[in-house]
PDB file of N, CA and C in Angstrom:
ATOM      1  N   UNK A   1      61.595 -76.903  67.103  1.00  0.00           N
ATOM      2  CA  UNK A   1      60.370 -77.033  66.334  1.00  0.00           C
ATOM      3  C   UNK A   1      60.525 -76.237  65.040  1.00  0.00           C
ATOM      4  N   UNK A   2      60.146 -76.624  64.277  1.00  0.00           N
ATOM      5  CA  UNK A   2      60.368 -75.972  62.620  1.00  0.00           C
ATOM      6  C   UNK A   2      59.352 -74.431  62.242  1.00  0.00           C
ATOM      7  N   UNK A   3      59.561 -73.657  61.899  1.00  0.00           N
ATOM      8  CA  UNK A   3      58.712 -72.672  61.562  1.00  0.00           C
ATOM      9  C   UNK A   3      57.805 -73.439  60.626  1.00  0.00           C
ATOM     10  N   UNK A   4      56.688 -72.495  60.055  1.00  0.00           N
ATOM     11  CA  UNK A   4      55.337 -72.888  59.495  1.00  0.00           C
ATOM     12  C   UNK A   4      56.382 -72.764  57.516  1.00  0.00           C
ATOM     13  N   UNK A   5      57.132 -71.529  57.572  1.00  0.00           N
ATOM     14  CA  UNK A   5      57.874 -71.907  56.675  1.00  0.00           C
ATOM     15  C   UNK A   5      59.356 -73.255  56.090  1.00  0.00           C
ATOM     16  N   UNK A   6      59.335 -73.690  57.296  1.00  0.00           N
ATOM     17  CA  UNK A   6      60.257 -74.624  57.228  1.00  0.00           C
ATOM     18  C   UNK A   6      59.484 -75.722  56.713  1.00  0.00           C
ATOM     19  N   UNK A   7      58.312 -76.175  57.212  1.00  0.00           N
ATOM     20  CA  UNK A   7      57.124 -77.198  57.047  1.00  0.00           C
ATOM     21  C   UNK A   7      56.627 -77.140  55.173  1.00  0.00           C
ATOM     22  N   UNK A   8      56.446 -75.790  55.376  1.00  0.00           N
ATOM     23  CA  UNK A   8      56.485 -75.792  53.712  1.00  0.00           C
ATOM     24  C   UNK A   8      57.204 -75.961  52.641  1.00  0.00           C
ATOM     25  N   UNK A   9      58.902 -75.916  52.949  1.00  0.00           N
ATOM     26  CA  UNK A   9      59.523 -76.280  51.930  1.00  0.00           C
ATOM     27  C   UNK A   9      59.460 -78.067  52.283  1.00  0.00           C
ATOM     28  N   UNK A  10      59.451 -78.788  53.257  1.00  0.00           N
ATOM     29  CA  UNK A  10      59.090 -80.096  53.522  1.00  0.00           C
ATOM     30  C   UNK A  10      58.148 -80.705  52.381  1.00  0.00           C
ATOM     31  N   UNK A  11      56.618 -80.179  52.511  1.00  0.00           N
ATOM     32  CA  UNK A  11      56.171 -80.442  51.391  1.00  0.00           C
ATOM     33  C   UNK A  11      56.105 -80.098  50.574  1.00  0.00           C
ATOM     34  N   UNK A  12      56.599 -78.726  50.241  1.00  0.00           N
ATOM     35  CA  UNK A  12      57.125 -78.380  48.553  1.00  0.00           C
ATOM     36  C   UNK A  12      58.286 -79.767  47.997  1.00  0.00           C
ATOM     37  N   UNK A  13      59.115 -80.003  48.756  1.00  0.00           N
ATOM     38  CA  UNK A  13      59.808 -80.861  48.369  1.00  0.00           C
ATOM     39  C   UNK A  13      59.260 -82.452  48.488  1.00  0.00           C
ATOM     40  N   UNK A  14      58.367 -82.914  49.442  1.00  0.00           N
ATOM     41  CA  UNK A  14      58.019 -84.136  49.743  1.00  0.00           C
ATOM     42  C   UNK A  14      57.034 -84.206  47.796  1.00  0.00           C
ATOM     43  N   UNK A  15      55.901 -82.919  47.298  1.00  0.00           N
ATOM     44  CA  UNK A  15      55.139 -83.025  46.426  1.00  0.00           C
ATOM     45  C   UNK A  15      55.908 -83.010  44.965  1.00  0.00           C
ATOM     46  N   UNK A  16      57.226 -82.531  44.858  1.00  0.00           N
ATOM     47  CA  UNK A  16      57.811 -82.309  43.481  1.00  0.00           C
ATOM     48  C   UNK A  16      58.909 -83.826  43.328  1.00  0.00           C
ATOM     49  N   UNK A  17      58.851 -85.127  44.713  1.00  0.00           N
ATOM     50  CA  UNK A  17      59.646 -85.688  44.228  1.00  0.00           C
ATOM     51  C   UNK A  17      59.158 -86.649  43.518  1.00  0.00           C
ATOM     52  N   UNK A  18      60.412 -87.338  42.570  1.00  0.00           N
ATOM     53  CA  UNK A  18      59.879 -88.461  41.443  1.00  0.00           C
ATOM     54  C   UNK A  18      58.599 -89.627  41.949  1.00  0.00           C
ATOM     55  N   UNK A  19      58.277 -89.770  41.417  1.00  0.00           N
ATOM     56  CA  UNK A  19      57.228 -90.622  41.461  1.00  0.00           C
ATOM     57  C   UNK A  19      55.724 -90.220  41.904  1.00  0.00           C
ATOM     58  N   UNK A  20      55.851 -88.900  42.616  1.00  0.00           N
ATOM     59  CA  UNK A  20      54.799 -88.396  43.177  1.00  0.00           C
ATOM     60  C   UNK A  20      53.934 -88.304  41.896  1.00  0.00           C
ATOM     61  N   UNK A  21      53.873 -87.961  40.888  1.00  0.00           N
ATOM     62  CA  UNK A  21      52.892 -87.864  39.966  1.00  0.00           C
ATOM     63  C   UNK A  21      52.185 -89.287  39.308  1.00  0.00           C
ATOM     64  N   UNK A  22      52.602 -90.358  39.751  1.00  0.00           N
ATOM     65  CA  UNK A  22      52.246 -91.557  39.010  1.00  0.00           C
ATOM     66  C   UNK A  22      51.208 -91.921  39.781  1.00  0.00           C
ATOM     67  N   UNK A  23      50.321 -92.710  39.149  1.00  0.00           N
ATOM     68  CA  UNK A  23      48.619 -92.778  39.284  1.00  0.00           C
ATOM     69  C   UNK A  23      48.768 -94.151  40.133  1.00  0.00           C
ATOM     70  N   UNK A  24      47.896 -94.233  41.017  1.00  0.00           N
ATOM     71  CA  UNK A  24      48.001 -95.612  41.734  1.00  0.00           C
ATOM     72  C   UNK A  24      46.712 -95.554  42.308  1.00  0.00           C
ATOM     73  N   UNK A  25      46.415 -97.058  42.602  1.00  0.00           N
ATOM     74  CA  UNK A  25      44.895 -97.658  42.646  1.00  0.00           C
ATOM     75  C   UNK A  25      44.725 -98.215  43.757  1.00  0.00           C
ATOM     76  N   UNK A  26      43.603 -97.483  44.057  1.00  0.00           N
ATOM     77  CA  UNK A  26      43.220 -97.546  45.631  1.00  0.00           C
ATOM     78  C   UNK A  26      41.903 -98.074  45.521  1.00  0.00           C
ATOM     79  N   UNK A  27      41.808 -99.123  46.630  1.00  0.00           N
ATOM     80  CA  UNK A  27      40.222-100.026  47.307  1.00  0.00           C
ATOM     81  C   UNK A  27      40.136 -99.716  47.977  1.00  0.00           C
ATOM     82  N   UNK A  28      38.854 -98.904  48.374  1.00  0.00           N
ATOM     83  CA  UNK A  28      38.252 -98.683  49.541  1.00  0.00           C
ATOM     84  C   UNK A  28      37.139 -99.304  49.855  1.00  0.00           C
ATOM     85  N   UNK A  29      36.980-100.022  50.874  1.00  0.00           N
ATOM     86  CA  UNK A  29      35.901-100.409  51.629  1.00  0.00           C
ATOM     87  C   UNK A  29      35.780-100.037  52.582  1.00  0.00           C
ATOM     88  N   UNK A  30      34.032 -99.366  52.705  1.00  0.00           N
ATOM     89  CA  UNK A  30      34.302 -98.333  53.745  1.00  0.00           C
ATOM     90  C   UNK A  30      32.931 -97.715  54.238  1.00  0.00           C
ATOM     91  N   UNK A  31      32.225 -97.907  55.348  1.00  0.00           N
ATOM     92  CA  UNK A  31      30.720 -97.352  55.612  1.00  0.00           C
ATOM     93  C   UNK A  31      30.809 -96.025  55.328  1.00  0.00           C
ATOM     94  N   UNK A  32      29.051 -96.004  54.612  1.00  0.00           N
ATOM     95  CA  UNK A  32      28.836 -94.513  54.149  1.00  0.00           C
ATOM     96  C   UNK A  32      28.854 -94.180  55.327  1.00  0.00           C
ATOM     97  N   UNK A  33      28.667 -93.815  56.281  1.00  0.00           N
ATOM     98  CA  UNK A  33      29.131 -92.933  57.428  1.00  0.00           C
ATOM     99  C   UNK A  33      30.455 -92.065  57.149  1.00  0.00           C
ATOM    100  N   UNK A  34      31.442 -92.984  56.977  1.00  0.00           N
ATOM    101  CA  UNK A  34      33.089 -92.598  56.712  1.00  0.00           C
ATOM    102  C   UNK A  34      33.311 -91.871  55.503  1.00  0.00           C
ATOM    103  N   UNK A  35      32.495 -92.483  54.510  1.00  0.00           N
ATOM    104  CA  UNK A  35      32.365 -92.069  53.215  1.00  0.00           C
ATOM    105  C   UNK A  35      32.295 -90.344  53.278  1.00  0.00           C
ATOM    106  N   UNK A  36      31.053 -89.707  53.910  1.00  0.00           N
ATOM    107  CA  UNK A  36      30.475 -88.676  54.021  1.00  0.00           C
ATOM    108  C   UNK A  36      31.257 -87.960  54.906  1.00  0.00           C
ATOM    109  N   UNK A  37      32.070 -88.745  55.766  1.00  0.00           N
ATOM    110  CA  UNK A  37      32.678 -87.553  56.729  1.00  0.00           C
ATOM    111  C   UNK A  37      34.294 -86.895  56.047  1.00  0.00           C
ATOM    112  N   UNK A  38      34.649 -88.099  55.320  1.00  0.00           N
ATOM    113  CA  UNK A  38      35.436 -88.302  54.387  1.00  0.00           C
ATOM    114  C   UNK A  38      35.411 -86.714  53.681  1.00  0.00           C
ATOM    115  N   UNK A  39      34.208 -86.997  52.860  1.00  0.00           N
ATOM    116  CA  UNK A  39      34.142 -85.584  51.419  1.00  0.00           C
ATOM    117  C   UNK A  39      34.192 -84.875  52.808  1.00  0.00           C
ATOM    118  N   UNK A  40      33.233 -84.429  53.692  1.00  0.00           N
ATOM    119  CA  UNK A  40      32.971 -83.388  54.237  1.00  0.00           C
ATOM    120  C   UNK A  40      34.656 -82.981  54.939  1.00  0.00           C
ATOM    121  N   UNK A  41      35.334 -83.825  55.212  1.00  0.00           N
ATOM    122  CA  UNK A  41      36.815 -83.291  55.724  1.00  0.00           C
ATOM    123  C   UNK A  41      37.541 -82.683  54.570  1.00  0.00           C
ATOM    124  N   UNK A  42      37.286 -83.201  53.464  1.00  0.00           N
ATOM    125  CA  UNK A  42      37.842 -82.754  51.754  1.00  0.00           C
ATOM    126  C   UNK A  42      37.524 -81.393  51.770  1.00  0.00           C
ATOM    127  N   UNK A  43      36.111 -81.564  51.600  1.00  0.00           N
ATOM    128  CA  UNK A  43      35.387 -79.733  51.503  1.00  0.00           C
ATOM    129  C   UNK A  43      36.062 -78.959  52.809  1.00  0.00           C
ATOM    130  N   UNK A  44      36.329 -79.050  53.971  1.00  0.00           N
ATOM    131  CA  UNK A  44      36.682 -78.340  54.750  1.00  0.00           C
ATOM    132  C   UNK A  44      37.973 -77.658  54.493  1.00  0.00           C
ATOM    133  N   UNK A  45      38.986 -79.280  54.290  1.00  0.00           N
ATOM    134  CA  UNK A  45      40.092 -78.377  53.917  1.00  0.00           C
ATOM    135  C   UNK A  45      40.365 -78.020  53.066  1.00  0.00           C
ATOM    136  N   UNK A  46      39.852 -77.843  51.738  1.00  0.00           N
ATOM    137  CA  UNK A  46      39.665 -77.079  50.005  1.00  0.00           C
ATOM    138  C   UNK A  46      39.143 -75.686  50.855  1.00  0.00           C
ATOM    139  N   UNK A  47      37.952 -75.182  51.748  1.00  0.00           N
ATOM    140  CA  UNK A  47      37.496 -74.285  52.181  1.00  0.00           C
ATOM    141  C   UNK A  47      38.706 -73.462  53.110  1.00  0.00           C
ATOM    142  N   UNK A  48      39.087 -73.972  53.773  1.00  0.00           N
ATOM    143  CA  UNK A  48      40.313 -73.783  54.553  1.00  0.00           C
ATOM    144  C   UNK A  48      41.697 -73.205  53.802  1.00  0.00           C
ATOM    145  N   UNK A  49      41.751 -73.367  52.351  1.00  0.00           N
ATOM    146  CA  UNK A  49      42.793 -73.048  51.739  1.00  0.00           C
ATOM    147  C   UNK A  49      42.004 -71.735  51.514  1.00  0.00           C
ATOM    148  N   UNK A  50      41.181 -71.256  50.963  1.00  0.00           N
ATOM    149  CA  UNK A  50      40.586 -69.662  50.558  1.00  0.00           C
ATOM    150  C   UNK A  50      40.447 -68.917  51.802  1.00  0.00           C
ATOM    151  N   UNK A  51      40.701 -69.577  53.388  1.00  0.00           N
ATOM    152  CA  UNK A  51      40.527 -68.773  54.814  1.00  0.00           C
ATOM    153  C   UNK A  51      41.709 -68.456  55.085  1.00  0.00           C
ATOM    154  N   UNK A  52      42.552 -69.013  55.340  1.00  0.00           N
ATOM    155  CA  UNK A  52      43.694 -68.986  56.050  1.00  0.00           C
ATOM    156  C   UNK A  52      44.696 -68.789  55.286  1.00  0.00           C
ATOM    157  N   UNK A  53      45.939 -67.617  55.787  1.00  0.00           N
ATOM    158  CA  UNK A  53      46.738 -67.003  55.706  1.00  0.00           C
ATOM    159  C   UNK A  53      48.528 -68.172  55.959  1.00  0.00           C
ATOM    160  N   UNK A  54      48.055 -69.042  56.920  1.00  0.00           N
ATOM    161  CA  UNK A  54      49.075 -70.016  57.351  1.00  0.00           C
ATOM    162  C   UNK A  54      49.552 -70.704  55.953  1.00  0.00           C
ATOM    163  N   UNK A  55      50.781 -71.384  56.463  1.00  0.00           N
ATOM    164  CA  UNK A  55      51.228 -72.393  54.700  1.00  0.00           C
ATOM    165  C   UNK A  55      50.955 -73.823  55.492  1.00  0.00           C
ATOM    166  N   UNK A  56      50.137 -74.523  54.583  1.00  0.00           N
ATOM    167  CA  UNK A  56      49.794 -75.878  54.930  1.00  0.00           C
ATOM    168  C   UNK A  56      50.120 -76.132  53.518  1.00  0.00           C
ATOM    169  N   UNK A  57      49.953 -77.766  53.326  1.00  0.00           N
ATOM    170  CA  UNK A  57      50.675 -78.590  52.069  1.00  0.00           C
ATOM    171  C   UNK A  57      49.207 -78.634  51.438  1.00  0.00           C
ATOM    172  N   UNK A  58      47.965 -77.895  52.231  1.00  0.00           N
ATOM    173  CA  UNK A  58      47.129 -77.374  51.160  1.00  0.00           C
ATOM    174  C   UNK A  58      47.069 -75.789  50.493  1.00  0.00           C
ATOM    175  N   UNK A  59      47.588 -74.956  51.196  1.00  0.00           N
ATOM    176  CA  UNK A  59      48.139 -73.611  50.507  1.00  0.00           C
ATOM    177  C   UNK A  59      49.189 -73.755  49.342  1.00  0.00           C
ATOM    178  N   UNK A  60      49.865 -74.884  49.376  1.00  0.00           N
ATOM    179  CA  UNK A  60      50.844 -75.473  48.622  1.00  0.00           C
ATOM    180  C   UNK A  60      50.900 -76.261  47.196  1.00  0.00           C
ATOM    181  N   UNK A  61      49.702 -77.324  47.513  1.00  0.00           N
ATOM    182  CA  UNK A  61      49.063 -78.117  46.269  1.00  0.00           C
ATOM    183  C   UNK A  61      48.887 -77.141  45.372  1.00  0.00           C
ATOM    184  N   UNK A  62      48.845 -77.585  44.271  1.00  0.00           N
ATOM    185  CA  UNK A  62      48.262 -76.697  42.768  1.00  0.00           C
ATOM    186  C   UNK A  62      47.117 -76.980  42.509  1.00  0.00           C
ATOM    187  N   UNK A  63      46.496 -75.804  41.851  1.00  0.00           N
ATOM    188  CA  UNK A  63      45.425 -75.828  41.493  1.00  0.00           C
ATOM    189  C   UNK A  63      44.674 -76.859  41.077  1.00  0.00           C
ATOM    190  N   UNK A  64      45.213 -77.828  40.254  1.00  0.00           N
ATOM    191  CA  UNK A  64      45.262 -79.077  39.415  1.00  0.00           C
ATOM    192  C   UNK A  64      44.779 -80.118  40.455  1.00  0.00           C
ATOM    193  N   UNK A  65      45.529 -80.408  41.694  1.00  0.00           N
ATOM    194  CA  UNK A  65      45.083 -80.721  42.445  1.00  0.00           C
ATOM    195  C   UNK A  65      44.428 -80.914  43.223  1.00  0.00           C
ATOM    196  N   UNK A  66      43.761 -79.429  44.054  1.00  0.00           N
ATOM    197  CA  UNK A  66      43.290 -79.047  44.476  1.00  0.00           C
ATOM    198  C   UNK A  66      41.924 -79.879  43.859  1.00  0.00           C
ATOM    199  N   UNK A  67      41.751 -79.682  42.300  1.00  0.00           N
ATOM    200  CA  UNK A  67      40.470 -79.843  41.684  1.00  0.00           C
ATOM    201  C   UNK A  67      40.146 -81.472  41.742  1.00  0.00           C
ATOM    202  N   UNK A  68      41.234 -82.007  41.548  1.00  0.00           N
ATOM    203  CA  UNK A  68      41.239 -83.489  41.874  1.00  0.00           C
ATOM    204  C   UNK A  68      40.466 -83.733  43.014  1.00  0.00           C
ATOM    205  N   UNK A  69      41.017 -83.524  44.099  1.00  0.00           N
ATOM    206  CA  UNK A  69      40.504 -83.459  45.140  1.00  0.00           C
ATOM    207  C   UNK A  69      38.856 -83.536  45.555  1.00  0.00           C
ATOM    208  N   UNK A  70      38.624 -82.443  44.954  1.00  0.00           N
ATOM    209  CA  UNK A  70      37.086 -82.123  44.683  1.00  0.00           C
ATOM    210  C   UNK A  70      36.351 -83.269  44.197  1.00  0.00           C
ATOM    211  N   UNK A  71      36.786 -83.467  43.286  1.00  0.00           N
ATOM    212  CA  UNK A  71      36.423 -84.571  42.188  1.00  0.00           C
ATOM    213  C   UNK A  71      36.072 -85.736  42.640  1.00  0.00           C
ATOM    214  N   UNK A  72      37.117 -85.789  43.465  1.00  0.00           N
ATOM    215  CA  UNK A  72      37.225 -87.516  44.117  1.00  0.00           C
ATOM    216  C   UNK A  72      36.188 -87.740  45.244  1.00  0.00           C
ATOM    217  N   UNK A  73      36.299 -86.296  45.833  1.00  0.00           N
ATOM    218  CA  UNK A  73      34.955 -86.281  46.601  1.00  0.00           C
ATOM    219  C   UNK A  73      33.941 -85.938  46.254  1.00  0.00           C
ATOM    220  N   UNK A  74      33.297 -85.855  45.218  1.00  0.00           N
ATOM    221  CA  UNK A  74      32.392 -85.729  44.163  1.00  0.00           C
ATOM    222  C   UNK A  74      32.055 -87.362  43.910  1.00  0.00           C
ATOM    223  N   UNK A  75      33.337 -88.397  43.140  1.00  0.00           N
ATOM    224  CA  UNK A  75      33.072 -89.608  42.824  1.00  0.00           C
ATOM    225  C   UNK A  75      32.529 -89.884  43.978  1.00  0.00           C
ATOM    226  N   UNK A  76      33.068 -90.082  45.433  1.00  0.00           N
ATOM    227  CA  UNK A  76      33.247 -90.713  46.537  1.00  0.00           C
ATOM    228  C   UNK A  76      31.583 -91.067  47.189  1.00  0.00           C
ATOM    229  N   UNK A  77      31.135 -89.878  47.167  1.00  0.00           N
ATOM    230  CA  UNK A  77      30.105 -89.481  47.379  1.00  0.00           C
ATOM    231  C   UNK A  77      28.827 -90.250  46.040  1.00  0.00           C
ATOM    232  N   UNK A  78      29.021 -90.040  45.075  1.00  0.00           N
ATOM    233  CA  UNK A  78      27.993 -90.701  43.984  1.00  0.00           C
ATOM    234  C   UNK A  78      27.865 -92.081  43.990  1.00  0.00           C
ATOM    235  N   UNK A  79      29.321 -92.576  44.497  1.00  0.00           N
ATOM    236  CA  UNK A  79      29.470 -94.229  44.195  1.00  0.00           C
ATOM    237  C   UNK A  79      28.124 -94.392  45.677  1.00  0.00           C
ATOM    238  N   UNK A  80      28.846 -93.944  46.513  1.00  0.00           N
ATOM    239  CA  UNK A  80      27.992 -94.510  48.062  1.00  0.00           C
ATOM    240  C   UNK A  80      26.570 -93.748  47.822  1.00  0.00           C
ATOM    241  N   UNK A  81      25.980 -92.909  46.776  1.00  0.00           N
ATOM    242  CA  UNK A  81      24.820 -92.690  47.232  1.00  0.00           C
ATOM    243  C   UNK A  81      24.350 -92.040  47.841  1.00  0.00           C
ATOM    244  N   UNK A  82      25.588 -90.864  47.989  1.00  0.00           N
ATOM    245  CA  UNK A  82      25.094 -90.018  49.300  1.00  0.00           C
ATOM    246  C   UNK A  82      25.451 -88.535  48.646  1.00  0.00           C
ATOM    247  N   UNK A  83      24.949 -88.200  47.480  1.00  0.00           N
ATOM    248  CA  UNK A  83      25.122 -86.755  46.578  1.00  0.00           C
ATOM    249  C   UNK A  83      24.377 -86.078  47.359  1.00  0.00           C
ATOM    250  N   UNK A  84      23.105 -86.559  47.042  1.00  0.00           N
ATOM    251  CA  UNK A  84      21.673 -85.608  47.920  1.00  0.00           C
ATOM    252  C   UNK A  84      21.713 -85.226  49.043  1.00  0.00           C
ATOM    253  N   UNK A  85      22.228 -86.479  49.891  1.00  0.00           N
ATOM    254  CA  UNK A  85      22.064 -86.010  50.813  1.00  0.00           C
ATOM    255  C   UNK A  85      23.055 -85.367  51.258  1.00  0.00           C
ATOM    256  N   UNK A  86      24.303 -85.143  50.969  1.00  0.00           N
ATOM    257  CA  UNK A  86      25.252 -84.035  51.270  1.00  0.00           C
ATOM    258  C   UNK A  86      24.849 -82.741  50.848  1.00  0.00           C
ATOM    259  N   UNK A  87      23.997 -82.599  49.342  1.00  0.00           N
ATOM    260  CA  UNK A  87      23.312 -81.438  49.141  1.00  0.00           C
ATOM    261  C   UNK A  87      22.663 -81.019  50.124  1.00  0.00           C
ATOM    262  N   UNK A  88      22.180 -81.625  50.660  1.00  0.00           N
ATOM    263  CA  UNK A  88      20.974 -81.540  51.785  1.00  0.00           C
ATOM    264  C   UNK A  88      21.504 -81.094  52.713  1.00  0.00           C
ATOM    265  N   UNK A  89      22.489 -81.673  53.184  1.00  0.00           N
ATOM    266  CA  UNK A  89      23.184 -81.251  54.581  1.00  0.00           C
ATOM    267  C   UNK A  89      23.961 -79.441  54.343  1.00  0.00           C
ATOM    268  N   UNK A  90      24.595 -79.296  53.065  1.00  0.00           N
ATOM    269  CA  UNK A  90      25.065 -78.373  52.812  1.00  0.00           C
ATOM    270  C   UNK A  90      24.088 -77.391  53.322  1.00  0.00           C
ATOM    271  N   UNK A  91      22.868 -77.549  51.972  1.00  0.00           N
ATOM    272  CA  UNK A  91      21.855 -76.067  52.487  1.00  0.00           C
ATOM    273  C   UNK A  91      21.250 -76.977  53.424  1.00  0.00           C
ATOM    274  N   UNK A  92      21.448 -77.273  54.911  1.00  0.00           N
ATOM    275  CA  UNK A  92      21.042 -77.323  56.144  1.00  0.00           C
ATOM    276  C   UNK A  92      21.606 -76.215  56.743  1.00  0.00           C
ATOM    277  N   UNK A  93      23.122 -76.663  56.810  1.00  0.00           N
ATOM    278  CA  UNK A  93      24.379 -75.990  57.226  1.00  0.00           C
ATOM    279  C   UNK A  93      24.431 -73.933  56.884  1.00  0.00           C
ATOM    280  N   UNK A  94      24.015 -73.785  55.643  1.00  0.00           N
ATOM    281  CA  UNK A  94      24.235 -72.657  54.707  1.00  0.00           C
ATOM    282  C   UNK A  94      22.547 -71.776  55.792  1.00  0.00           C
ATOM    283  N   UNK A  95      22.205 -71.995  56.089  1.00  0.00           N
ATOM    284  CA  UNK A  95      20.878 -71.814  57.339  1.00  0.00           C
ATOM    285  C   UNK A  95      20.744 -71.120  58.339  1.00  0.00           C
TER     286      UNK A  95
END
């Protein structure tokens, strides 16, 4: 079995190879249900990178990324309609 550092040069190397930076276009069709659990798995593991001490290929991503990330679950969320109510759920949660 590979150490937690072995795993990380995996995706240090899987994220720096060619092509990884080129933009590609994704369709999703997809119930807001999925939609929402979707961001909310995003936010967990963006949250999960400021907790944990372990190397995951999110301790790893760059910053740059990282923010992408956010973002997309930001779009993800506005397209389906469901901003508020993730606000909502947040300060439920924050309670």
């Amino acid at each position: 079995m590979l150490s937690t550092k072995d795993i990380a040069i995996v995706y240090e190397t899987l994220l720096i190879s060619p092509g990884m930076n080129e933009s590609v276009k994704v369709a999703l069709n997809m119930p807001r249900k999925n939609v929402l659990l979707l961001a909310k798995v995003i936010e967990l593991g963006l949250a999960n990178k400021e907790g944990g001490g372990e190397q995951t290929i999110v301790n790893i991503a760059s910053k740059e990324t990282l923010t992408e990330l956010s973002a997309l679950s930001n779009e993800l969320l506005n397209k389906a309609g469901l901003q508020e109510m993730n606000s909502k759920l947040i300060a439920l949660s924050a309670k």
